[in-house]
Protein backbone atom coordinates (compact mmCIF):
# COMPACT_ATOMS: atom_id res chain seq x y z
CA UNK A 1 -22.69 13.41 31.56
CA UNK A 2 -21.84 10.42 29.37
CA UNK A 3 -22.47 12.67 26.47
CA UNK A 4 -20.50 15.58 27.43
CA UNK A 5 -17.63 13.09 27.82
CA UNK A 6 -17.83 11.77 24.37
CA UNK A 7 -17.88 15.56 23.20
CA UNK A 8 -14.74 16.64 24.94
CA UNK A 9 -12.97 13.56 24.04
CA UNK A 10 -13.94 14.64 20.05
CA UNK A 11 -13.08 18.08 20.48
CA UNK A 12 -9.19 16.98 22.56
CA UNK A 13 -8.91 14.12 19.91
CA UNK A 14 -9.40 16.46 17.07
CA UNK A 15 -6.39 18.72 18.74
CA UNK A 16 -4.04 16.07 19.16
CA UNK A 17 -4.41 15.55 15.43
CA UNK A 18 -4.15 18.62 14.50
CA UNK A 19 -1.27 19.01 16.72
CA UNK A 20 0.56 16.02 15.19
CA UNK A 21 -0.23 16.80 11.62
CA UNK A 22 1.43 20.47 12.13
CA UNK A 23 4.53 18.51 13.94
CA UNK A 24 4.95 16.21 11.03
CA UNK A 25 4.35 19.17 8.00
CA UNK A 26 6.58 21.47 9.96
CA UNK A 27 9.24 20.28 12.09
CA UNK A 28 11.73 18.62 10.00
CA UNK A 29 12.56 16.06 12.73
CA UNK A 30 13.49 13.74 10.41
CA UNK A 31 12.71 12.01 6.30
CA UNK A 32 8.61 10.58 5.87
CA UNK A 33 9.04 7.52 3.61
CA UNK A 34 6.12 8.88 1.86
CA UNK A 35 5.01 12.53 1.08
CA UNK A 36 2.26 14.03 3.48
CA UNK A 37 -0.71 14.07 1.41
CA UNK A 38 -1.91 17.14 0.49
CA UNK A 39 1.21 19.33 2.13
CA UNK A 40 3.77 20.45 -0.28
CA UNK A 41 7.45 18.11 -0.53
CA UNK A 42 10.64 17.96 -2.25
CA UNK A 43 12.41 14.86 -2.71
CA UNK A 44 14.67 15.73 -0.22
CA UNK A 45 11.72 15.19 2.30
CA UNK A 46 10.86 12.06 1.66
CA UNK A 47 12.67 8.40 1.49
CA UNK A 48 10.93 7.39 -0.93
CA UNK A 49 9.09 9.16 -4.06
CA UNK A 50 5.48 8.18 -4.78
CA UNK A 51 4.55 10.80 -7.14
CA UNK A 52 5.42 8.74 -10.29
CA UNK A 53 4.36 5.74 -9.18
CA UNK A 54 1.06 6.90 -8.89
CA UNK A 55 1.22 8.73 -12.03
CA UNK A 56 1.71 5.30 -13.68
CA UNK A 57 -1.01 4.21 -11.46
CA UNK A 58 -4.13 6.30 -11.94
CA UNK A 59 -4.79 5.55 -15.40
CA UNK A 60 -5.91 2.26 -14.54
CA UNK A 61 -8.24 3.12 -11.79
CA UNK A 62 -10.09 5.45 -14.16
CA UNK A 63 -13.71 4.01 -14.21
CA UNK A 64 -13.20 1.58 -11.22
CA UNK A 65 -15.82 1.51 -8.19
CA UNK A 66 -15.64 0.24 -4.97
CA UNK A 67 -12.71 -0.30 -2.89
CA UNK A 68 -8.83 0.04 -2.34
CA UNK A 69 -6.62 -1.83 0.03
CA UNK A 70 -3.68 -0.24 0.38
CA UNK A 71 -0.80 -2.93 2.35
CA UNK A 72 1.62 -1.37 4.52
CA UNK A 73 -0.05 2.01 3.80
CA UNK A 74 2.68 4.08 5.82
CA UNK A 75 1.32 7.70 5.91
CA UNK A 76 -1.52 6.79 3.75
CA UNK A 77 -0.17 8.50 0.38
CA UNK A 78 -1.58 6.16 -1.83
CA UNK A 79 -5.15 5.51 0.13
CA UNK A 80 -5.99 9.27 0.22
CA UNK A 81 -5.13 9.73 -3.55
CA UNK A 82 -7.25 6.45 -4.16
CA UNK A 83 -9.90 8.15 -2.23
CA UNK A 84 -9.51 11.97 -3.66
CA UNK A 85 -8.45 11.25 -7.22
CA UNK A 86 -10.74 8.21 -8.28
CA UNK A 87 -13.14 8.45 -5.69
CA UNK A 88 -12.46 4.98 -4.41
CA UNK A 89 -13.38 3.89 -0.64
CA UNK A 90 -9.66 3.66 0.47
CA UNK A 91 -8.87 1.28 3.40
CA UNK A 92 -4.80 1.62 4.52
CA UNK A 93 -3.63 -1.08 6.76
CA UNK A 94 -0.41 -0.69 8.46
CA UNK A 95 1.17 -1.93 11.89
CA UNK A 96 3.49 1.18 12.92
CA UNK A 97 1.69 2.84 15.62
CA UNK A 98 3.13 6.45 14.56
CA UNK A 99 2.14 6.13 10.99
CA UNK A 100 -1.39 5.21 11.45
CA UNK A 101 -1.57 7.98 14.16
CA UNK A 102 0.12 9.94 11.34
CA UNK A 103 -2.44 9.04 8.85
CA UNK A 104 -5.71 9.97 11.20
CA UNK A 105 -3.85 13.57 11.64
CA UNK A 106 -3.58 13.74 8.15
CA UNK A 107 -7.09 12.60 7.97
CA UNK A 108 -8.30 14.89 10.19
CA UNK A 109 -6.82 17.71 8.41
CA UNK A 110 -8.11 16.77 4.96
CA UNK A 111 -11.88 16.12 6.18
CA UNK A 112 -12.08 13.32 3.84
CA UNK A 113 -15.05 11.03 4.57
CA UNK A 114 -14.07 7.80 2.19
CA UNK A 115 -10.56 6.74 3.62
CA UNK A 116 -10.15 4.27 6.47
CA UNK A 117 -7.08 3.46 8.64
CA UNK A 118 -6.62 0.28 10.39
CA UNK A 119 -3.56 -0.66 12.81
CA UNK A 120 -2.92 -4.82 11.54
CA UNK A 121 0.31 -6.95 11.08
CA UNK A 122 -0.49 -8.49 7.22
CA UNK A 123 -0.19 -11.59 8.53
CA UNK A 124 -0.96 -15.47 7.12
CA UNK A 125 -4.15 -15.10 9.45
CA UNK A 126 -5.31 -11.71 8.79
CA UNK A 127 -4.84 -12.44 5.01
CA UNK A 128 -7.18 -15.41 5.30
CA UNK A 129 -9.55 -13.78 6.94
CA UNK A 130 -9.94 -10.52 5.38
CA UNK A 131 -12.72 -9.65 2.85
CA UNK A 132 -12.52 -8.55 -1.05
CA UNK A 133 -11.48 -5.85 -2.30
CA UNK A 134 -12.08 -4.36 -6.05
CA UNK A 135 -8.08 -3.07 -5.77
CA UNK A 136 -5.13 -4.39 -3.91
CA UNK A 137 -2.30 -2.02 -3.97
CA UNK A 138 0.71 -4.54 -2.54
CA UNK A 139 4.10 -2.11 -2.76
CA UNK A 140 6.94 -3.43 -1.66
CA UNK A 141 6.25 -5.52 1.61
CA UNK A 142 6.02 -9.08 -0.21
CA UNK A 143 9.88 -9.20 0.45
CA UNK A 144 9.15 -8.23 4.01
CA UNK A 145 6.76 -11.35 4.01
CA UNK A 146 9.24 -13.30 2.45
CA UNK A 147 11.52 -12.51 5.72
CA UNK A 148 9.17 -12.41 7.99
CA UNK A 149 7.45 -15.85 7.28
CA UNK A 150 9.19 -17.56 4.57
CA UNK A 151 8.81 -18.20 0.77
CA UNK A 152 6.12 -20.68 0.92
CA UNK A 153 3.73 -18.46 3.47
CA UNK A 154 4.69 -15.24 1.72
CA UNK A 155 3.40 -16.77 -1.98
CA UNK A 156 0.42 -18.22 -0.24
CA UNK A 157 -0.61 -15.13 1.26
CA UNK A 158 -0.35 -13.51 -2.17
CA UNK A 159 -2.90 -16.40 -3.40
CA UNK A 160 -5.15 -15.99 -0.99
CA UNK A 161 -5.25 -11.91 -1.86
CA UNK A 162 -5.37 -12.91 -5.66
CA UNK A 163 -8.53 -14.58 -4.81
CA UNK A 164 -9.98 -11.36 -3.19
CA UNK A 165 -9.54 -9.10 -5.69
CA UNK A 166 -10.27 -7.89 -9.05
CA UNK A 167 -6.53 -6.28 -9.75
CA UNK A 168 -3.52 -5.60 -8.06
CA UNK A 169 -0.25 -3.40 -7.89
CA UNK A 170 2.19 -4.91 -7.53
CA UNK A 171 5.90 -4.10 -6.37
CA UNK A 172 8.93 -5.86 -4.56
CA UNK A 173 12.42 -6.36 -3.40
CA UNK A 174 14.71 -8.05 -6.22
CA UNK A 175 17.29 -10.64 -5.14
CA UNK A 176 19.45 -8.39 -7.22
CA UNK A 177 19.24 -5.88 -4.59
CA UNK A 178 22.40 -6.32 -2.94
CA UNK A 179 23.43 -5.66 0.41
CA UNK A 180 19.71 -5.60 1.75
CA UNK A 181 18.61 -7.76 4.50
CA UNK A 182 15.92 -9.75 2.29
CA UNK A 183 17.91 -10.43 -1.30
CA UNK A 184 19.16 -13.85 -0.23
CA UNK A 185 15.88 -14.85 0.66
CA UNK A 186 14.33 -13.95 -2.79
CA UNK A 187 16.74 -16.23 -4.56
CA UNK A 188 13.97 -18.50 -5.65
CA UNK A 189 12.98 -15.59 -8.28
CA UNK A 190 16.14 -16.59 -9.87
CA UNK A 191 18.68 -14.52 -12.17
CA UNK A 192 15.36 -12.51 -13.81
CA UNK A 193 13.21 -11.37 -10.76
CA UNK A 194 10.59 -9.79 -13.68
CA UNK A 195 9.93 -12.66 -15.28
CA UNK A 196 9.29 -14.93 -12.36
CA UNK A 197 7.14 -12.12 -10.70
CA UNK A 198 4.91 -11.64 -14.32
CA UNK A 199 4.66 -15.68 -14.41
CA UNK A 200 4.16 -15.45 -10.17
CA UNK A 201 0.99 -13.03 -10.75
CA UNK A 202 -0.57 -15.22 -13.59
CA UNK A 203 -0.56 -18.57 -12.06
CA UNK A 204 -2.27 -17.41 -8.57
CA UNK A 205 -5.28 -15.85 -10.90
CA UNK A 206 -5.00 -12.71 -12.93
CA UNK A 207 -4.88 -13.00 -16.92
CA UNK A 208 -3.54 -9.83 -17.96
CA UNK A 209 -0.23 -8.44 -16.07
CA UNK A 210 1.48 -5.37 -17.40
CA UNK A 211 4.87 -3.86 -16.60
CA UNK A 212 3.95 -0.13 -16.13
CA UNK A 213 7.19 1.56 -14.99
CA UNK A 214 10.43 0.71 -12.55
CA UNK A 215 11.58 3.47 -9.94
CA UNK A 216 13.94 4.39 -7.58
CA UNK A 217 13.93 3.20 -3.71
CA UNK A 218 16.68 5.20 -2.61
CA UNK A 219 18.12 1.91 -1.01
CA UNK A 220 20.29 0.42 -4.24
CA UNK A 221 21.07 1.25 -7.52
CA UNK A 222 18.54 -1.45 -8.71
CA UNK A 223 14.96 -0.09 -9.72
CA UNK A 224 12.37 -1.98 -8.74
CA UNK A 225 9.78 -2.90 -11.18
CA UNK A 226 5.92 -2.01 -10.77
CA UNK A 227 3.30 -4.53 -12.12
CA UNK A 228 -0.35 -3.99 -12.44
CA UNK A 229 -2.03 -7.45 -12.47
CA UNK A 230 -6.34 -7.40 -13.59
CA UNK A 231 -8.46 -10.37 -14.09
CA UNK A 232 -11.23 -10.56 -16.87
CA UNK A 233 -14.38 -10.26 -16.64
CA UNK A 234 -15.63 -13.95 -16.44
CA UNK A 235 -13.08 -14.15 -13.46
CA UNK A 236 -14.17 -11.01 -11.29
CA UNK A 237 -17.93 -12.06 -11.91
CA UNK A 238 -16.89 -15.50 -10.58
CA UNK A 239 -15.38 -13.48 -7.35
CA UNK A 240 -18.07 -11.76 -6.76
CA UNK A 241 -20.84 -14.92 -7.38
């Protein structure tokens, strides 16, 4: 009986999914903030773009093992190209209840085996007690940290990441963003928001940080700036030890 349960509960699982992933391909109910993986888009489907920030991402994941952490994953964009592209184990964390249920549809459809979705609030706590991971991809929700739990929990919580990981992307609200609920609470990057986040990403632990593009959010006129951040190898041996 118990096993004929289980099976049933697979098999209407599997349909909700399915169901859900046709809703969100199909019915243009309203914008994703990220393009359904592996379903064709325009920019005039989606909030925000992620095809060329990925494009500036990929080349440094060439060669890398192990595993991805993608922060406030949304739909899981980033996680299933991780997972499909460089064949990393790709675990998305995000709180929203419809975008992780979106991401499982989406999973479902894809039948990819490496990518793992888990409903969390980023928290101080769940920072802290989280494991490593080779790659932290951290895209704009440090502001939201900022907001959320102030400037001195936000930068501690990036520490405490920097110290569980080998290299991270790295993206955020400006305080030159204007008119955004979160740019008066950045006003500790000062007057050049790059050059305190480069300096930022250095002190809490990685020795090489790179500028590797700046992109549109759809929000402002400002670009945001996209950082990849990669310790050497004395210091991910020392993680690792």
């Amino acid at each position: 009986m118990k096993r004929h349960i289980k099976s049933a509960y697979r098999v209407l699982l599997s349909l909700a999914y399915r169901l859900v992933y046709a809703v969100i391909v199909k019915v243009p109910v309203f914008k994703h903030y990220q393009p359904v993986f592996g379903a064709s888009s325009t920019s005039s489907d989606v909030t925000r773009g992620c095809e060329d920030r990925w494009a500036a991402m990929e080349h440094h994941l060439e060669g890398k093992r192990g595993s991805f952490l993608d922060i406030g994953c949304n739909i899981g964009y980033f996680s299933f190209q991780a997972s499909r592209k460089q064949g990393l184990m790709a675990w998305g964390i995000e709180a929203d209840h419809f975008n992780i249920t979106c991401c499982n549809a989406i999973l479902e459809h894809s039948g990819m085996k490496n990518v793992l979705f888990v409903k969390a609030m980023m928290d101080p706590e769940f920072v802290r007690t989280m494991p490593s991971f080779e790659v932290v991809n951290n895209l704009s929700v440090f502001h939201h940290w900022v907001k959320a739990y102030g400037a001195d929990q936000a930068q501690e919580m990036m520490r405490e990441l920097a110290s569980k990981s080998d290299m991270m992307f790295f993206e955020t609200g400006q305080p030159d963003e204007k008119g955004t609920k979160w740019a008066d609470k950045l006003s500790f990057m000062g007057e050049e928001p790059q050059s305190w986040i480069e300096r930022f990403l250095r002190e809490i632990g990685f020795s090489q940080v790179e500028t590797i593009g700046t992109f549109d959010t759809g929000l402002t006129d400002i670009k945001r700036t996209l950082f990849v951040a990669k310790k050497d190898e004395h210091q991910r041996s020392r993680i690792r030890a």
